[in-house]
Every structure is written in structure tokens, then in C-alpha cells.
Protein backbone atom coordinates (compact mmCIF):
# COMPACT_ATOMS: atom_id res chain seq x y z
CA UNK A 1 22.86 -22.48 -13.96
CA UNK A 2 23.54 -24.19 -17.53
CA UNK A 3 20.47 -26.61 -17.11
CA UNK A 4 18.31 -23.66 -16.81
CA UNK A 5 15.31 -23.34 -19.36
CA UNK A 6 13.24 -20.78 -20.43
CA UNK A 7 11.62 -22.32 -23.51
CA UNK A 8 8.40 -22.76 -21.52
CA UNK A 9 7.68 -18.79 -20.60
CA UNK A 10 5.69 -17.56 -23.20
CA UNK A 11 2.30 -15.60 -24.00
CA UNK A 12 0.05 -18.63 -23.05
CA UNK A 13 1.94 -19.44 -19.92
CA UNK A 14 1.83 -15.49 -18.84
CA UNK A 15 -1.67 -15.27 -19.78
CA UNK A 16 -2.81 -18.27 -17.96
CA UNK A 17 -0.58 -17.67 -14.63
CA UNK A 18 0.48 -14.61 -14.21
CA UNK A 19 -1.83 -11.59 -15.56
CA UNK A 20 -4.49 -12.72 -12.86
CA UNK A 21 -1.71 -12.42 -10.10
CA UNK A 22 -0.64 -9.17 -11.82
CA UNK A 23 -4.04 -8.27 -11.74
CA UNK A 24 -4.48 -8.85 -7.91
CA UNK A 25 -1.48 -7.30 -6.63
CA UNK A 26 -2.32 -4.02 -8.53
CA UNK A 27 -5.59 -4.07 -7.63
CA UNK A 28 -4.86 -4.40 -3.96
CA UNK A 29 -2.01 -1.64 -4.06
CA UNK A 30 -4.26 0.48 -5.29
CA UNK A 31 -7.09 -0.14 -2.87
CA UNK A 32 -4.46 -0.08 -0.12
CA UNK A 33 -3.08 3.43 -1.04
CA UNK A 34 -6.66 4.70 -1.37
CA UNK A 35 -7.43 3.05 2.10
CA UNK A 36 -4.27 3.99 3.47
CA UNK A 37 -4.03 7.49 2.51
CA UNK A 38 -7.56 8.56 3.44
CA UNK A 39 -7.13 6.69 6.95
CA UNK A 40 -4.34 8.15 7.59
CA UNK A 41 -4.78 11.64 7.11
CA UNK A 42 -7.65 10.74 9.69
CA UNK A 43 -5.01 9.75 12.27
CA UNK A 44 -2.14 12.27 10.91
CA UNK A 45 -5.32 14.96 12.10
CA UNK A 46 -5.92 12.97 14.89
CA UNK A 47 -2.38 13.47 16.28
CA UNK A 48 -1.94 16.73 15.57
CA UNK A 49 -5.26 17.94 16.95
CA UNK A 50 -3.99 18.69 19.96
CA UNK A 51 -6.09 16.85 22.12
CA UNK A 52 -5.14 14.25 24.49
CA UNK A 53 -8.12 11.49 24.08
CA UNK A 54 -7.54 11.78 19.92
CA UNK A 55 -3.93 11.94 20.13
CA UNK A 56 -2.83 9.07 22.18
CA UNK A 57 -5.54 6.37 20.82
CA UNK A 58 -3.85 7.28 16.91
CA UNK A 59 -0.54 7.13 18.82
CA UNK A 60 -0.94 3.88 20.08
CA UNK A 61 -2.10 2.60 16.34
CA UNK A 62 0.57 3.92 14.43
CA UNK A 63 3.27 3.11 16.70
CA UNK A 64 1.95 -0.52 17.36
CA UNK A 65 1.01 -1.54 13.54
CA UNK A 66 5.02 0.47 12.62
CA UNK A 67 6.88 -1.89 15.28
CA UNK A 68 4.93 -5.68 14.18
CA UNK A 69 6.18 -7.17 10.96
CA UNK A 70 3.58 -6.93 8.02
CA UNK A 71 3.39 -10.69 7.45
CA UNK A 72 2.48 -11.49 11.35
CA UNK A 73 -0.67 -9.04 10.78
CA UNK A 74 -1.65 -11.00 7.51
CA UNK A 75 -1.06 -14.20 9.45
CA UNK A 76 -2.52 -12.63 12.97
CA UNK A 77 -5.82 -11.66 10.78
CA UNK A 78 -6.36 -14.63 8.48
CA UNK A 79 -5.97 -17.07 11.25
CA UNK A 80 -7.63 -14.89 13.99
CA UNK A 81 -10.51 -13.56 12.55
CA UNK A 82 -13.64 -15.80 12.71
CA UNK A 83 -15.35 -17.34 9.45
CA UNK A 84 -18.48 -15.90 10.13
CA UNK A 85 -16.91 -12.11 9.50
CA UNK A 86 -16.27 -13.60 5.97
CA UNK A 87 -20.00 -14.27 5.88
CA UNK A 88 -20.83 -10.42 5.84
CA UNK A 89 -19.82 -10.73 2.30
CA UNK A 90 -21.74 -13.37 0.98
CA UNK A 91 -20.60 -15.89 -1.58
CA UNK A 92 -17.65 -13.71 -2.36
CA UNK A 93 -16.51 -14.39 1.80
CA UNK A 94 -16.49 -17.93 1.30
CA UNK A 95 -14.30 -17.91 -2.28
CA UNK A 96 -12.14 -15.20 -1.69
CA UNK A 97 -11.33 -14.82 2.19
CA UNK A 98 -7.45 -14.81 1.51
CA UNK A 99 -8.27 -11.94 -0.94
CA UNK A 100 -10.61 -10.24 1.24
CA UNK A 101 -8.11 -10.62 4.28
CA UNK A 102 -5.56 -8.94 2.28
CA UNK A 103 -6.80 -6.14 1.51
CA UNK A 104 -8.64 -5.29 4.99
CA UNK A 105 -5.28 -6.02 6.53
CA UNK A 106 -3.08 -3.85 4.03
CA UNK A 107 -5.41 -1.04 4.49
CA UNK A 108 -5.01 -0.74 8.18
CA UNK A 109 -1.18 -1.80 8.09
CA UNK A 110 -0.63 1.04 5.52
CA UNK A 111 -2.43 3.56 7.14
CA UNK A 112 -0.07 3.64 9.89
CA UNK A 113 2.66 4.69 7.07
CA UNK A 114 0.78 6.84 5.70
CA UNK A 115 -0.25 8.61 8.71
CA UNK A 116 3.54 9.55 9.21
CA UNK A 117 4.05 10.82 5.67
CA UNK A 118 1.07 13.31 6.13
CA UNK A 119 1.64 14.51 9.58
CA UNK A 120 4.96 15.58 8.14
CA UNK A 121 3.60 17.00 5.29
CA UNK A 122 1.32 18.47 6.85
CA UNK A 123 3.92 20.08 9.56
CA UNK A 124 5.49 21.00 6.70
CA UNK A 125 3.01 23.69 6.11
CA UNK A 126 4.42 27.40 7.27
CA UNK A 127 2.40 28.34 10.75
CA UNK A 128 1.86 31.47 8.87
CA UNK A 129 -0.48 30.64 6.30
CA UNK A 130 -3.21 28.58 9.49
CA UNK A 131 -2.97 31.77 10.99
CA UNK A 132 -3.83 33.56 7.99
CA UNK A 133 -6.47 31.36 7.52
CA UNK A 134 -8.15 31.92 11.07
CA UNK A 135 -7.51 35.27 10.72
CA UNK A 136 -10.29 35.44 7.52
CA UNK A 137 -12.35 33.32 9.97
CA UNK A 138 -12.05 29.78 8.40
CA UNK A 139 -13.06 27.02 10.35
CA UNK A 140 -10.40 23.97 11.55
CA UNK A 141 -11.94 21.97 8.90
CA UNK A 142 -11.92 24.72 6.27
CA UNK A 143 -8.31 25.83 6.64
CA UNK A 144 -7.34 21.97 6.91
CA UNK A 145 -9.69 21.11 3.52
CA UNK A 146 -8.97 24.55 1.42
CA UNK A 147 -5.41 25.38 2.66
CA UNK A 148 -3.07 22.97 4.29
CA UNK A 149 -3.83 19.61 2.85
CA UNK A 150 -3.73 20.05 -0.57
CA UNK A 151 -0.07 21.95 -0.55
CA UNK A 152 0.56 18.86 2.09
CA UNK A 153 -0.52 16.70 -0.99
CA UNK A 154 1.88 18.04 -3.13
CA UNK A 155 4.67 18.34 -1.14
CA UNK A 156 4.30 14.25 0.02
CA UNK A 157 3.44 13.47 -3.69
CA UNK A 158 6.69 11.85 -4.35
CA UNK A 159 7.06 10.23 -1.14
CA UNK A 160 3.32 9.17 -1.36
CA UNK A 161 4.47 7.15 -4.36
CA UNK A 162 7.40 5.91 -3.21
CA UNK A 163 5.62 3.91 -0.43
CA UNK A 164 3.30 2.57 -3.16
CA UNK A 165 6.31 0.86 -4.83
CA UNK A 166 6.99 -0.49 -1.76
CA UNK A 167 3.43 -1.52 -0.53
CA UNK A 168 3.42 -3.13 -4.05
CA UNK A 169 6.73 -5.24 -3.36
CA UNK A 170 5.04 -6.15 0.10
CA UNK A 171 2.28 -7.47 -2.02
CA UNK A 172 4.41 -10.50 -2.41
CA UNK A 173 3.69 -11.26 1.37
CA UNK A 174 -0.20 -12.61 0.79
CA UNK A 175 1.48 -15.48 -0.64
CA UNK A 176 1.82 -16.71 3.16
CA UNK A 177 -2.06 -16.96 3.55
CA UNK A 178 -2.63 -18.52 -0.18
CA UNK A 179 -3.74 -15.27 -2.38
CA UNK A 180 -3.35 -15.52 -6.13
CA UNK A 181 -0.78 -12.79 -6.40
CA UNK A 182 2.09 -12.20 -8.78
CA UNK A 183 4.76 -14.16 -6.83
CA UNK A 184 1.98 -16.61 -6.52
CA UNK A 185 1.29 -16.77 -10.52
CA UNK A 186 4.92 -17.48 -10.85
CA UNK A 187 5.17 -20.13 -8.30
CA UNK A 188 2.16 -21.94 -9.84
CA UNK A 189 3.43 -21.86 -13.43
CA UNK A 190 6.79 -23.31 -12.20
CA UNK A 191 4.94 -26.06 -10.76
CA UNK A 192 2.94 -27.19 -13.15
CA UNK A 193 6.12 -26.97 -15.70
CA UNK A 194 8.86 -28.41 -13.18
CA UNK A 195 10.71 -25.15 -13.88
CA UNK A 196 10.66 -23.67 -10.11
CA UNK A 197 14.02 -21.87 -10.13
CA UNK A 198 13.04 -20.32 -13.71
CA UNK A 199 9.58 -19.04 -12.67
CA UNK A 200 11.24 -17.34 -9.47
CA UNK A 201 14.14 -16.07 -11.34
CA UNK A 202 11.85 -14.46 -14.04
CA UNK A 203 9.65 -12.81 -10.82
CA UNK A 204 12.24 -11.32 -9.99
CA UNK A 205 13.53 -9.71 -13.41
CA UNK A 206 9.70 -8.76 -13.49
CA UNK A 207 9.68 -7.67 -9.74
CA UNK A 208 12.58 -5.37 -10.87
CA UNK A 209 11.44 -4.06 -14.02
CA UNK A 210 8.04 -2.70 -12.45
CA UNK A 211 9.70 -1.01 -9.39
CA UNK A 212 12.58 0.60 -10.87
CA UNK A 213 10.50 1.71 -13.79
CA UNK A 214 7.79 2.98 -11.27
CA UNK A 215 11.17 4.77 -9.26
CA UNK A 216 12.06 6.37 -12.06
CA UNK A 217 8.97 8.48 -12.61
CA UNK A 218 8.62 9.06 -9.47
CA UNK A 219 11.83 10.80 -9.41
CA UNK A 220 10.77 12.46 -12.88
CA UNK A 221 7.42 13.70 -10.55
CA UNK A 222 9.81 15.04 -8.09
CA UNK A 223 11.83 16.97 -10.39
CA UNK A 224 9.03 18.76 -11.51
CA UNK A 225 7.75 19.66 -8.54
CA UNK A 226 10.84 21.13 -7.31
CA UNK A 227 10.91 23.34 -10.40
CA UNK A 228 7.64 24.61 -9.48
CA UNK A 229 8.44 25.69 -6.13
């Protein structure tokens, strides 16, 4: 530890390395939460539709994509997929397919979380106020879109969050399949400097920083909302 050396790490090194991996790996949490949450309300609906040929399909997803390890699906769909999927986006297919693999795969692997947090929020939801809402002659889709998800929303907002902070962490994982993340800015600036054990230990004061900061308002968020209840 005494022939460590920071001396290298400053704005030019950050600038050149690690804002565009910063860049990526908020960009795709982002994207992924979007992705995730929207496609998994879809199956948190699907399983508690009550019907048989909605509810085992979304069964069968989330309990499949919750029991594989994220970094086999990156692997699985980087390796698996053909080249000429890539090809449906053009230029972009061909210069960014770890990138584009990434997020596709996040999305789907996230939705499965997702899907869990909303079905509970959504079960959450006292049976009384559906019923009230059939009883003024709302539709499924009405009472589901005016009454139940949005206090569902609320209710999940902190632990919405929460797996965002962790999606982001997971982030790191794309490093397997060669996309210019954060841990992948890092890596590449203690290359080129022969400082490997520096650049890792400084990702992971960085690492730290952004989660726990990140935790910390989230558990600001929560206290709030408990007040308002």
C-alpha cells in the first residue's frame, strides 16, 4: 500500500476516461428503469389478471429471468444473438452492439424486478377502493389507470429507487461484453498510466460515494412519504 500513487488522477484524466463511462452507465440506468418499470407493470397486470393464459406466460418470465445470474443474460445475449439483429440499427449496430446489447438486455432483466415491486404495490391497494371503483362503473383499465396505480406508484416510490441504485451498481457487469462504462473508464485510465490498483481503488471510493449518496435521499423520499400518509 505505501507505493501507491495518486498523482496521476486529475481533471484531464477524469475528463478523458471516465465522464464518458459515467455518462453510459447513467444513461443506461435510466433507460433500464424506464424500460423496466413500464414492462413490468405490463406483467405485474398480467399476473394479477386473473387469467390463466396471461398469468402463467408472465410467471414463467419473471421467475426464469429472477433465478439466472444477470451477467449469463448479458453474456447469453451478446454472444447468442445474430449480427444481422444489430443491422436493424444501422451504422449505430455495427459501432455500438455492446452498448446496444446492454441496454436491450437490462431492460428485460429488470423488468422481471420490477414486475415484483408493482404487483406488491399494487396488492397493496385496499380491495375496497376497486370495488368502489366498479361500483361508479369504471372500466378494468380505468380503475387500474385513475385509481390503483398511481397510489401503487407512491407507495413503491422508495423501493422503486432503491432497485435503481442497485441496477446502477449492476451496471458494472457490461464490462464482461466490452461496454465503455464507469468501471470500464477506470480500468482504461489505469492502463494507460500503469496505475491498475489506483484506478480500481478510486472506482470504488466513487462507486460508494454515488450509491450511498443516492441511499440517502432515498431514505429522505421515504420519510416524507410516511409523513404524508
Amino acid at each position: 500500500m505505501t507505493g501507491l500513487d495518486f498523482s496521476f488522477y486529475n481533471w484531464e484524466v477524469i475528463s478523458n476516461f471516465v465522464l464518458k463511462g459515467l455518462y453510459f452507465s447513467v444513461m443506461l440506468t435510466v433507460v433500464a428503469t424506464i424500460g423496466g418499470v413500464f414492462f413490468g407493470t405490463l406483467l405485474a397486470l398480467m399476473r394479477l389478471s386473473g387469467k390463466k393464459w396471461l398469468d402463467a406466460p408472465a410467471a414463467i418470465y419473471v421467475n426464469g429471468m429472477r433465478s439466472i445470474p444477470l451477467v449469463m443474460v448479458i453474456l447469453w445475449f451478446f454472444l447468442l444473438v445474430p449480427a444481422s439483429f444489430y443491422g436493424l440499427f444501422g451504422s449505430m449496430g455495427a459501432n455500438y452492439r455492446s452498448e446496444i446489447s446492454a441496454v436491450i438486455t437490462f431492460i428485460a432483466f429488470e423488468a422481471a424486478y420490477f414486475s415484483e415491486i408493482m404487483r406488491a404495490g399494487i396488492q397493496s391497494i385496499p380491495r375496497g377502493q376497486v370495488n368502489a371503483g366498479q361500483a361508479v362503473g369504471m372500466t378494468y383499465g380505468q380503475n387500474m389507470k385513475l385509481i390503483i396505480l398511481p397510489q401503487a406508484f407512491r407507495n413503491m416510490l422508495p423501493v422503486l429507487l432503491t432497485q435503481t441504485i442497485i441496477l446502477f451498481q449492476d451496471t458494472s457487469l457490461v464490462y464482461a461484453i466490452g461496454a465503455y462504462d464507469l468501471l470500464k473508464g477506470f480500468d482504461t485510465m489505469g492502463k494507460q498510466y500503469g496505475r491498475t490498483v489506483e484506478a480500481y481503488l478510486i472506482a470504488a471510493v466513487v462507486y460508494f460515494v454515488l450509491c450511498y449518496s443516492l441511499s440517502w435521499l432515498v431514505k429522505r423520499l421515504h420519510k416524507k412519504i410516511a409523513i404524508i400518509r
